[in-house]
Protein backbone atom coordinates (compact mmCIF):
# COMPACT_ATOMS: atom_id res chain seq x y z
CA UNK A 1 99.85 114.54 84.50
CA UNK A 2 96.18 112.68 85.16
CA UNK A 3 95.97 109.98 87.70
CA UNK A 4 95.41 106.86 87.04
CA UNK A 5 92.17 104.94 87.70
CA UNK A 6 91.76 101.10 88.51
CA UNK A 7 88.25 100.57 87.67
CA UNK A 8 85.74 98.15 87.88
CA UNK A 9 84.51 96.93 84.13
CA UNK A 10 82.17 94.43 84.10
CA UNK A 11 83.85 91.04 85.18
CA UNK A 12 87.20 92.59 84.76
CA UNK A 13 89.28 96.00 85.42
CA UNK A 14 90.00 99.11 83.29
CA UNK A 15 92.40 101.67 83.69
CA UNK A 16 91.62 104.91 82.63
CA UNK A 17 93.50 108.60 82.86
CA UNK A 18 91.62 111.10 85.17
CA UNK A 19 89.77 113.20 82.45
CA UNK A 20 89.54 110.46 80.00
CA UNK A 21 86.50 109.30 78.15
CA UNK A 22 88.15 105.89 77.08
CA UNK A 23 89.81 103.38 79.03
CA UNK A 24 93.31 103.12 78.69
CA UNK A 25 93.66 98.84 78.86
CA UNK A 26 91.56 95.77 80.28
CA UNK A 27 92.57 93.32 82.46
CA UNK A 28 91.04 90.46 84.24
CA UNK A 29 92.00 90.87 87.74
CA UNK A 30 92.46 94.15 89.91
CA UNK A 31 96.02 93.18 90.85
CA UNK A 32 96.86 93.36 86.77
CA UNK A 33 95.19 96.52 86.32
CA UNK A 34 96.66 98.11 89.53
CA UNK A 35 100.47 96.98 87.64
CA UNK A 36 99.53 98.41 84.53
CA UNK A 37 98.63 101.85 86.15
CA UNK A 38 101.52 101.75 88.43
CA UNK A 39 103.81 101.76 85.19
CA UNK A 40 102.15 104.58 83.26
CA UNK A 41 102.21 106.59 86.70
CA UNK A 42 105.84 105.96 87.40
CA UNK A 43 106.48 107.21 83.73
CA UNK A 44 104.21 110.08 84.25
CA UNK A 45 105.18 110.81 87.74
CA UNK A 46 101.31 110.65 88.58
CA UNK A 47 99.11 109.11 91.27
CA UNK A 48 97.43 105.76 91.01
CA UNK A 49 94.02 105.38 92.53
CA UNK A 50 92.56 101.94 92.94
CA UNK A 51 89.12 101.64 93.42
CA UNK A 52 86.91 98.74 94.88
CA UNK A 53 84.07 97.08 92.83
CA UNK A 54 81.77 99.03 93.92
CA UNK A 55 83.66 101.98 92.71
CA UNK A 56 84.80 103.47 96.20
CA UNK A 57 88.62 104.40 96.59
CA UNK A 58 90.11 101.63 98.34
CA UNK A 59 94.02 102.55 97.91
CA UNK A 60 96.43 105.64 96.24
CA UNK A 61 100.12 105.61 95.71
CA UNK A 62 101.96 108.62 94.43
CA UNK A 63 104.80 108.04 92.14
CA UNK A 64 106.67 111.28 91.36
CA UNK A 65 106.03 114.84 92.66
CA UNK A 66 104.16 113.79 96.07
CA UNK A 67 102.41 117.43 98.05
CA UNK A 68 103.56 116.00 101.29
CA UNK A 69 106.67 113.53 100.94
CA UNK A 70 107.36 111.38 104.16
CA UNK A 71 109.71 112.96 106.48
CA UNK A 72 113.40 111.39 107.24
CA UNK A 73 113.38 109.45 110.31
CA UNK A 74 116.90 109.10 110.73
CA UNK A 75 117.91 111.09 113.43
């Protein structure tokens, strides 16, 4: 399943599906965008990337099948 992209859109936030040529929804802060992704991604078991305005990654979180899952710690 694409990732999912937290974009900047002109005075607002996009999210859009790696691969996509259209934005999946709008928003007018990061923080609603970055929800909105984090839902399609848990239903897609996909990654969310967040980026920062000027379009660097700041943050990822994985939601599903995850290449290198955190070990247990209990011993």
């Amino acid at each position: 399943m694409p990732n999912q992209h937290v974009v900047p859109r002109g005075s607002g936030w996009a999210v859009r599906g790696a691969g996509n040529t259209r934005d999946t929804s709008h928003h007018t802060t990061q923080t609603a965008a970055a929800d909105a992704a984090r839902d399609i991604a848990k239903r897609q078991n996909a990654e969310v990337v967040i980026h920062r305005p000027d379009g660097r990654i700041r943050d990822k979180d994985s939601f599903g099948n995850d290449p290198c899952p955190p070990k247990d710690r209990r011993h």
